[in-house]
PDB file of N, CA and C in Angstrom:
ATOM      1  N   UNK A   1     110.426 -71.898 149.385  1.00  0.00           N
ATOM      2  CA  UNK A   1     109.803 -70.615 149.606  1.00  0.00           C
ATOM      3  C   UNK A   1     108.294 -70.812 149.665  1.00  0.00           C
ATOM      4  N   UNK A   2     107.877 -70.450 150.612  1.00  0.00           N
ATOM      5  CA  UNK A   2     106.097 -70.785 150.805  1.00  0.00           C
ATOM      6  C   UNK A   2     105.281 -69.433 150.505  1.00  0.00           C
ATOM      7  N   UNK A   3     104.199 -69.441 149.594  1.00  0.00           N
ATOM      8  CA  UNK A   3     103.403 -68.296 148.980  1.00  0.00           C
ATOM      9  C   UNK A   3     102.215 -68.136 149.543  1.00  0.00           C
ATOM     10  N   UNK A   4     101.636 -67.053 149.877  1.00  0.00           N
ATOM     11  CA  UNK A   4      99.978 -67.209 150.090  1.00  0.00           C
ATOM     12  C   UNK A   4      99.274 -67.586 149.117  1.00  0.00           C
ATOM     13  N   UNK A   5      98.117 -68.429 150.100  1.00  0.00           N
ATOM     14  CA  UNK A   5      97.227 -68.725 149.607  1.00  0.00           C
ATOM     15  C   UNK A   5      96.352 -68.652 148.157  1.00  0.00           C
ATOM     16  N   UNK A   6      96.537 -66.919 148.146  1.00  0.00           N
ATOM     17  CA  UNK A   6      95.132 -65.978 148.044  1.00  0.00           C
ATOM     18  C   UNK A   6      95.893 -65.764 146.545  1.00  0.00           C
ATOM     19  N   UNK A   7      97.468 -66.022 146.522  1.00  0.00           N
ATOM     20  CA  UNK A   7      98.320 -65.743 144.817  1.00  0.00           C
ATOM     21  C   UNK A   7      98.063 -66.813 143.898  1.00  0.00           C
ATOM     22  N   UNK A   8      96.815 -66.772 143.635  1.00  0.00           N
ATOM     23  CA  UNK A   8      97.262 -67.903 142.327  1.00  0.00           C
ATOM     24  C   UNK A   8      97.884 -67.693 141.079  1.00  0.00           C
ATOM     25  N   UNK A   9      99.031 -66.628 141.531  1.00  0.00           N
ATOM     26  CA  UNK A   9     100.449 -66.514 139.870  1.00  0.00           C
ATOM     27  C   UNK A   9     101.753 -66.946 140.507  1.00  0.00           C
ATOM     28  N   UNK A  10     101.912 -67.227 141.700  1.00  0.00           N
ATOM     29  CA  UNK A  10     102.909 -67.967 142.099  1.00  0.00           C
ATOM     30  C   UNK A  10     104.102 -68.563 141.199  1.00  0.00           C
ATOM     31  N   UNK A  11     103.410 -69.409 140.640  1.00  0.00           N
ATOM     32  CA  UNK A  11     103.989 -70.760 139.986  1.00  0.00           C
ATOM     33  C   UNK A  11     104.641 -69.985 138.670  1.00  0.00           C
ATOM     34  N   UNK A  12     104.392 -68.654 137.928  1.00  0.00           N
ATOM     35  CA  UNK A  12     105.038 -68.319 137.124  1.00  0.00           C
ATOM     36  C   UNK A  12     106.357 -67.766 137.783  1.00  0.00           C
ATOM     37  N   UNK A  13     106.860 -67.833 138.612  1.00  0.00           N
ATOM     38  CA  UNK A  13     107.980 -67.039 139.411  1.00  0.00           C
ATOM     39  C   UNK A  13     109.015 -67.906 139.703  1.00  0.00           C
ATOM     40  N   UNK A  14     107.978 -68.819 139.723  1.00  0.00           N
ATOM     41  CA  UNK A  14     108.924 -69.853 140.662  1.00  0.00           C
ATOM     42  C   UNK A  14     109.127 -71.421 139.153  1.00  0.00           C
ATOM     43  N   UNK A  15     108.582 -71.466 138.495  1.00  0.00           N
ATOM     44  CA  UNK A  15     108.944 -72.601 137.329  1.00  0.00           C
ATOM     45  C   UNK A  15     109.599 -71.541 136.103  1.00  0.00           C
ATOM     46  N   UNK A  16     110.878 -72.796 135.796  1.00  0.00           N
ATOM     47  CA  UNK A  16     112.045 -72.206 134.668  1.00  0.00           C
ATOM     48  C   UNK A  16     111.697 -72.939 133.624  1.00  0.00           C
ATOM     49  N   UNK A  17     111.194 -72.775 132.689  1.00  0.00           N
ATOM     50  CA  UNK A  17     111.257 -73.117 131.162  1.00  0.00           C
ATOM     51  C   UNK A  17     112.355 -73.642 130.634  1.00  0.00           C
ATOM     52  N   UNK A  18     112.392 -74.506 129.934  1.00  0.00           N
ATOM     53  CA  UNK A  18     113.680 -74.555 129.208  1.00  0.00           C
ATOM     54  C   UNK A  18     114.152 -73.273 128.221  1.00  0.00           C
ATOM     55  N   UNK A  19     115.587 -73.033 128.432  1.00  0.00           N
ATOM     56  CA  UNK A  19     115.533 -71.691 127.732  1.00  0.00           C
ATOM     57  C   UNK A  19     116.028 -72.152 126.268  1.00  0.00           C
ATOM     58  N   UNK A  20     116.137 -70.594 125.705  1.00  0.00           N
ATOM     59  CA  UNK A  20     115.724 -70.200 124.396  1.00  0.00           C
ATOM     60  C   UNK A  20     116.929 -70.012 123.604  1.00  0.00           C
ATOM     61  N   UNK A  21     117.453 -70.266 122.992  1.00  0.00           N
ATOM     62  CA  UNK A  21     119.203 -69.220 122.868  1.00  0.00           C
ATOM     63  C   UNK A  21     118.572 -68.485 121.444  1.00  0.00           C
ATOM     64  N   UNK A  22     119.023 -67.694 120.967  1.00  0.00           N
ATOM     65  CA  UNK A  22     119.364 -66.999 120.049  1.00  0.00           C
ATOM     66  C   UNK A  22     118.895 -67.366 118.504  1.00  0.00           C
ATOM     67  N   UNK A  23     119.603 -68.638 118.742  1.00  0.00           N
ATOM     68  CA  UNK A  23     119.326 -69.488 117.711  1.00  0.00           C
ATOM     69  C   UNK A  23     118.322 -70.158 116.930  1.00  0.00           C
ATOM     70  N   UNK A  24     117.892 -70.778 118.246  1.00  0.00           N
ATOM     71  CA  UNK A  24     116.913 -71.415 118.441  1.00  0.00           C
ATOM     72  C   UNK A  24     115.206 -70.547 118.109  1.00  0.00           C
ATOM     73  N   UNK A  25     115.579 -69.196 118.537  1.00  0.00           N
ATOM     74  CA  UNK A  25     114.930 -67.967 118.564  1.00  0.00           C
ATOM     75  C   UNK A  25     114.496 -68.196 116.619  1.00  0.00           C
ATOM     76  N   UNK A  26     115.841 -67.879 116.339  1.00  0.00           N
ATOM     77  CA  UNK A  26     115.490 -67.946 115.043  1.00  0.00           C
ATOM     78  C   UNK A  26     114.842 -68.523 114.221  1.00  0.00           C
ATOM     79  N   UNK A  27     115.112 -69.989 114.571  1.00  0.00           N
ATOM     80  CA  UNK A  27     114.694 -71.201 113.772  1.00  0.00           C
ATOM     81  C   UNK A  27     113.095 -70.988 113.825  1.00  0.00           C
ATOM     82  N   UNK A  28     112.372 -71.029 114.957  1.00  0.00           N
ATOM     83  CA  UNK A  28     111.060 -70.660 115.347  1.00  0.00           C
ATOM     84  C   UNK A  28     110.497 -69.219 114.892  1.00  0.00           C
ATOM     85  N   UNK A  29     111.166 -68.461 114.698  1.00  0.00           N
ATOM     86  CA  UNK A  29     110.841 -67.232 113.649  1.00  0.00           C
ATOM     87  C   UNK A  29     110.408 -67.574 112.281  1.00  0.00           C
ATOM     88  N   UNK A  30     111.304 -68.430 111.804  1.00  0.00           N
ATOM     89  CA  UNK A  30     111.386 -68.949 110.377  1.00  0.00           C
ATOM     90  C   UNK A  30     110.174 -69.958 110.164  1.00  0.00           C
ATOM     91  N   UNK A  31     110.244 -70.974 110.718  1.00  0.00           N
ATOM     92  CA  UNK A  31     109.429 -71.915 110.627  1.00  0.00           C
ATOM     93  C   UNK A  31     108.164 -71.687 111.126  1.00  0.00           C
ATOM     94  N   UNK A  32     107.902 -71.145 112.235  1.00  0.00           N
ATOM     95  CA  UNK A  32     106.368 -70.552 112.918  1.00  0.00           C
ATOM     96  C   UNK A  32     105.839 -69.496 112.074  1.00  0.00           C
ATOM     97  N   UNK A  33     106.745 -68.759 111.212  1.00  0.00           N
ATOM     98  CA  UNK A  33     106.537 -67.526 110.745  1.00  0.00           C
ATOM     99  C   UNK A  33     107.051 -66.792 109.393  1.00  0.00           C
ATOM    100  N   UNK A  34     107.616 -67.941 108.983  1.00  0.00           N
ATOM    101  CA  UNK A  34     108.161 -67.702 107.459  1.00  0.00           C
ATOM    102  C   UNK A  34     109.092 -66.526 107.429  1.00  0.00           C
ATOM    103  N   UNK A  35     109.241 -65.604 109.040  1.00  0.00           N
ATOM    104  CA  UNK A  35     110.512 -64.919 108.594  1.00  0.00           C
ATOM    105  C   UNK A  35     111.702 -65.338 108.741  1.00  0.00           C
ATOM    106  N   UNK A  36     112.805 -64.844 108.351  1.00  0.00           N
ATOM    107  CA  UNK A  36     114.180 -65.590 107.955  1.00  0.00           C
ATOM    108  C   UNK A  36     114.701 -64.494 109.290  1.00  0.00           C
ATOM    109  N   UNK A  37     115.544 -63.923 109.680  1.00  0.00           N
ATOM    110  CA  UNK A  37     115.728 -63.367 111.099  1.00  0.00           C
ATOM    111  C   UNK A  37     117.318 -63.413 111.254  1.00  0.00           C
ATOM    112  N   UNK A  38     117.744 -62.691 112.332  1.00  0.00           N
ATOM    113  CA  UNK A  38     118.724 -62.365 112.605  1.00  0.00           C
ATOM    114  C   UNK A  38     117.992 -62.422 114.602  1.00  0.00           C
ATOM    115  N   UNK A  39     118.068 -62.749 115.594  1.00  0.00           N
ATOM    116  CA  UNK A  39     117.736 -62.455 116.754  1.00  0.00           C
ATOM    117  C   UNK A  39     118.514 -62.008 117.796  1.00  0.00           C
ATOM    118  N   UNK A  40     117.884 -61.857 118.725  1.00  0.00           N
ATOM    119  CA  UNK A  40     118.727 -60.551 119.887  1.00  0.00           C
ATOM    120  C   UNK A  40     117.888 -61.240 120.903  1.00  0.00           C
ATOM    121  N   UNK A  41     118.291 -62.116 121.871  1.00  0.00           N
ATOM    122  CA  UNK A  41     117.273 -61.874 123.251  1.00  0.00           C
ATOM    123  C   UNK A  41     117.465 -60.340 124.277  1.00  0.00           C
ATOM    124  N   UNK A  42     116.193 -60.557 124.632  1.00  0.00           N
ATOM    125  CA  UNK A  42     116.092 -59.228 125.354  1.00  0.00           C
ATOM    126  C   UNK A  42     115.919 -59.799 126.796  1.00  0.00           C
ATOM    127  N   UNK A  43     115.547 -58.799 127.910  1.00  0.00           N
ATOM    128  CA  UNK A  43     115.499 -59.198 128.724  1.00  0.00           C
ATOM    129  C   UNK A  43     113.858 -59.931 129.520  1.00  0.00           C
ATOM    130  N   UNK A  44     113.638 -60.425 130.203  1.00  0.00           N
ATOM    131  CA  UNK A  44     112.470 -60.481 130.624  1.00  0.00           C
ATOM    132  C   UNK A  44     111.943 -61.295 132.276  1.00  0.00           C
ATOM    133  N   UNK A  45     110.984 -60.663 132.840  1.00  0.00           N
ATOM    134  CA  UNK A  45     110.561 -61.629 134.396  1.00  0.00           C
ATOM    135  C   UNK A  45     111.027 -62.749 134.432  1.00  0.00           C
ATOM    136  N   UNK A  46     109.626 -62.946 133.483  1.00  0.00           N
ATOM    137  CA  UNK A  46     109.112 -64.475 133.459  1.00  0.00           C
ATOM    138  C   UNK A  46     109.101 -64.966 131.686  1.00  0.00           C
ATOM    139  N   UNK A  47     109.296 -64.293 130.869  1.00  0.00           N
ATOM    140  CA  UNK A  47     109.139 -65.077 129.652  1.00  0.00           C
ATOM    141  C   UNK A  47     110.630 -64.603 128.935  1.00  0.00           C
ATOM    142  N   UNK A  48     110.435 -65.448 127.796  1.00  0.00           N
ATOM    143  CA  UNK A  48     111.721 -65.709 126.783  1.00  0.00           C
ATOM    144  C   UNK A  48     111.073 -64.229 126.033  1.00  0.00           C
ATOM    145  N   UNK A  49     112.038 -63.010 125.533  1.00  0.00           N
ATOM    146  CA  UNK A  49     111.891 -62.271 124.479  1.00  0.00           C
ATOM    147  C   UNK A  49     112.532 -62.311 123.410  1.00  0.00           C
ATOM    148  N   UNK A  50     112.601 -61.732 122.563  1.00  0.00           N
ATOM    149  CA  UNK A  50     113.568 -61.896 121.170  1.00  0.00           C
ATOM    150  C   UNK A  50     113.302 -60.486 120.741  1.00  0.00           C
ATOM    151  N   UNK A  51     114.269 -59.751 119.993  1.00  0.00           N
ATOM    152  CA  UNK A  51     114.048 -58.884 119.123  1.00  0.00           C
ATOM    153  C   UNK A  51     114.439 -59.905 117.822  1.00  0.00           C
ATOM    154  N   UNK A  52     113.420 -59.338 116.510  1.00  0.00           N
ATOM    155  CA  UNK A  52     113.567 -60.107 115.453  1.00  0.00           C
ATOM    156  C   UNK A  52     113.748 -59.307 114.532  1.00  0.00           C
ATOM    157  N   UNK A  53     114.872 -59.335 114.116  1.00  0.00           N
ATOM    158  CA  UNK A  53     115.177 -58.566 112.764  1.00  0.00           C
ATOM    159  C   UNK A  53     115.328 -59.234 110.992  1.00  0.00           C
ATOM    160  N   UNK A  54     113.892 -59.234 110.252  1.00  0.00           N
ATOM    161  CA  UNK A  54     114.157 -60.013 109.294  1.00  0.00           C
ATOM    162  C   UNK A  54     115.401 -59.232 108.439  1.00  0.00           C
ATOM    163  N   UNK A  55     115.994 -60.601 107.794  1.00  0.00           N
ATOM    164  CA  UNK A  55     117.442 -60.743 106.937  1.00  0.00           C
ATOM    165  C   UNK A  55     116.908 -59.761 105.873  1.00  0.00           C
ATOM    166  N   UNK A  56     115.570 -59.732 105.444  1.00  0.00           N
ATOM    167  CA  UNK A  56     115.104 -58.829 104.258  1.00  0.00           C
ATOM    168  C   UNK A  56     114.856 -57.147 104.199  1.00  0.00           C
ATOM    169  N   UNK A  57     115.382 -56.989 105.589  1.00  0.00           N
ATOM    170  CA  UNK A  57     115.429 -54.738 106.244  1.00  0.00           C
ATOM    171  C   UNK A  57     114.302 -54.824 106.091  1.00  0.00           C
ATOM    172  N   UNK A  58     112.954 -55.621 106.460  1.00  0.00           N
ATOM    173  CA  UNK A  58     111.763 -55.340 107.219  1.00  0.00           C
ATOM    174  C   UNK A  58     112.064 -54.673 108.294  1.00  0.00           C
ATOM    175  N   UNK A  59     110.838 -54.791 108.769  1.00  0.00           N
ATOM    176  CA  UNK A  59     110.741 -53.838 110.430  1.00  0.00           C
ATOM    177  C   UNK A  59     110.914 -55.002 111.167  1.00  0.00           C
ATOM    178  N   UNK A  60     111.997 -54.678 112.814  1.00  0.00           N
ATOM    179  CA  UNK A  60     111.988 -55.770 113.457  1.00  0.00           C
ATOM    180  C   UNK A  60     110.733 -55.840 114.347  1.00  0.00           C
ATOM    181  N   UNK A  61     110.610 -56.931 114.770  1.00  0.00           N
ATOM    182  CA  UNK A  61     109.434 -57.475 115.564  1.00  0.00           C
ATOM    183  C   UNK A  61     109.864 -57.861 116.727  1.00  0.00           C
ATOM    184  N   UNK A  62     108.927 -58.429 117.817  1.00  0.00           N
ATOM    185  CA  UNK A  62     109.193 -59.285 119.004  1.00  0.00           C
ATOM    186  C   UNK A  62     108.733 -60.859 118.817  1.00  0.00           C
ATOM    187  N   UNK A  63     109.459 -61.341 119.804  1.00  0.00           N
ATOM    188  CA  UNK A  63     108.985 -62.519 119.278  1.00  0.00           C
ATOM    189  C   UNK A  63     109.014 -63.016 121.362  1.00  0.00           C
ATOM    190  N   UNK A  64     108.102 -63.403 121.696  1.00  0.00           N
ATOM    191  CA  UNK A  64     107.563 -63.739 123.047  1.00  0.00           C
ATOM    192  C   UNK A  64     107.163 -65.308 123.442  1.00  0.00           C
ATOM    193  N   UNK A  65     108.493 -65.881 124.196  1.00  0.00           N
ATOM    194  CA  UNK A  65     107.822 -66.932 124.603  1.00  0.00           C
ATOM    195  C   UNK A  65     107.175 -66.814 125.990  1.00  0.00           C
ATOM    196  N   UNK A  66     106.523 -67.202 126.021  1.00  0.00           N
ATOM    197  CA  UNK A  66     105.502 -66.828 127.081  1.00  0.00           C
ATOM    198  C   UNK A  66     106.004 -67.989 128.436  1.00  0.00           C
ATOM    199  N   UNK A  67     106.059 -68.226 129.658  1.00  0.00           N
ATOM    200  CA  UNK A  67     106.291 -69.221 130.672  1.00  0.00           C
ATOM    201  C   UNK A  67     105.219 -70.240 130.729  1.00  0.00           C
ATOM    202  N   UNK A  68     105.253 -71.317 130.689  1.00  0.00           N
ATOM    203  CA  UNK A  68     104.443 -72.400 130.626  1.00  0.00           C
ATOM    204  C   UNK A  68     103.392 -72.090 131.918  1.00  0.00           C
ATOM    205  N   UNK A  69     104.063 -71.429 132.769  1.00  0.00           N
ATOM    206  CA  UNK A  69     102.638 -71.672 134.295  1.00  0.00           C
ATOM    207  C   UNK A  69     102.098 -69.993 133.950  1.00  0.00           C
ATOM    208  N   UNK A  70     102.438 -69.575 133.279  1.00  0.00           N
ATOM    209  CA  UNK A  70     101.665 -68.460 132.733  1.00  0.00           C
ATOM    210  C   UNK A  70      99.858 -68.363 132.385  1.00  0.00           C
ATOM    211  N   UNK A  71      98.996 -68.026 132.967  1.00  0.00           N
ATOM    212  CA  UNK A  71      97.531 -67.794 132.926  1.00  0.00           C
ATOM    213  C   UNK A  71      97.517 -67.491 130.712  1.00  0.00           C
ATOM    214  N   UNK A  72      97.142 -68.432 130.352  1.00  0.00           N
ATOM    215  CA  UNK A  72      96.711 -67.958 129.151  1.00  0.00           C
ATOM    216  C   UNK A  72      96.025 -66.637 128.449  1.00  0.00           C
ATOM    217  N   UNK A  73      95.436 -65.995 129.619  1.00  0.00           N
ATOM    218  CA  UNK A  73      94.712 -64.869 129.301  1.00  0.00           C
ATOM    219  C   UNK A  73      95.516 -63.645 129.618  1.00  0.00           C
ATOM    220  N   UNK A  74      96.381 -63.694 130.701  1.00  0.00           N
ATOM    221  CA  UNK A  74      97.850 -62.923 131.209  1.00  0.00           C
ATOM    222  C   UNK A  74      98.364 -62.627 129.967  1.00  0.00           C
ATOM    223  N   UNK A  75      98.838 -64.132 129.381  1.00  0.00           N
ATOM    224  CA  UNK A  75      99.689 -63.581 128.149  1.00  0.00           C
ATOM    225  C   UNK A  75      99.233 -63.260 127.042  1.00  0.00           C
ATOM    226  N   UNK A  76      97.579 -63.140 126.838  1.00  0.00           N
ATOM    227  CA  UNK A  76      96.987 -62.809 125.604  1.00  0.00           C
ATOM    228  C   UNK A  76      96.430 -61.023 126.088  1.00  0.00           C
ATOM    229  N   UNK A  77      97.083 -61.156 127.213  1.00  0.00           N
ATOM    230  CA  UNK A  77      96.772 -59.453 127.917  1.00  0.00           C
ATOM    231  C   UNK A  77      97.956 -58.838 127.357  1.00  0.00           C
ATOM    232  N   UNK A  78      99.152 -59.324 127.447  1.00  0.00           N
ATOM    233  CA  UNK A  78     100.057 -58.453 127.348  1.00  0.00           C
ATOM    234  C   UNK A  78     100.701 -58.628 126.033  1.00  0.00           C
ATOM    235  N   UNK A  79     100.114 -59.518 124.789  1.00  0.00           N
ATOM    236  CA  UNK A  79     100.753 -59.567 123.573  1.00  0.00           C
ATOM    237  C   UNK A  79      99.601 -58.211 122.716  1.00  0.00           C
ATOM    238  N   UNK A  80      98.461 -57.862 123.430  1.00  0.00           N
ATOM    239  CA  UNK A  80      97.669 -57.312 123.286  1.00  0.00           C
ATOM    240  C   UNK A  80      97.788 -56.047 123.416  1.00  0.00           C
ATOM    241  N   UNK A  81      98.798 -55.953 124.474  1.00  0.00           N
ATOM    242  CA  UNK A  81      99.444 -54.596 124.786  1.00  0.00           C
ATOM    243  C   UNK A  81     100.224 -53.933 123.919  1.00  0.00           C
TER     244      UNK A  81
END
């Protein structure tokens, strides 16, 4: 598939990440974040989501992997959001 020129976000559309399962979701909740979790992927474009529900009836959270060809500032736009 050939893109213009003038798009330099292309490459997030078109490169697949290794994905995420559920699980895995979790483990990185825990360890990145000291919460213990229960996870849900959600849906998403271009990035990995999670709903995160800590094991302790906290409030759930998101948990966002972002796509590697993702503009760093893109995704510090929309965790911002």
């Amino acid at each position: 598939m050939s893109k213009p020129a003038d798009f330099p976000y292309a490459g997030v559309l078109e490169r697949l990440d290794p994905q995420v399962d559920a699980d895995a979701a979790a483990r990185l909740a825990l360890t990145a974040f000291g919460v213990a979790a229960r996870t849900e992927k959600l849906t998403g474009e271009r990035d990995q989501n999670f709903r995160v529900q800590p094991l302790d009836g906290g409030a759930a959270r998101l948990l966002k992997i972002s796509n590697s060809a993702e503009d760093p500032a893109i995704a510090d736009l929309q965790t911002q959001a």
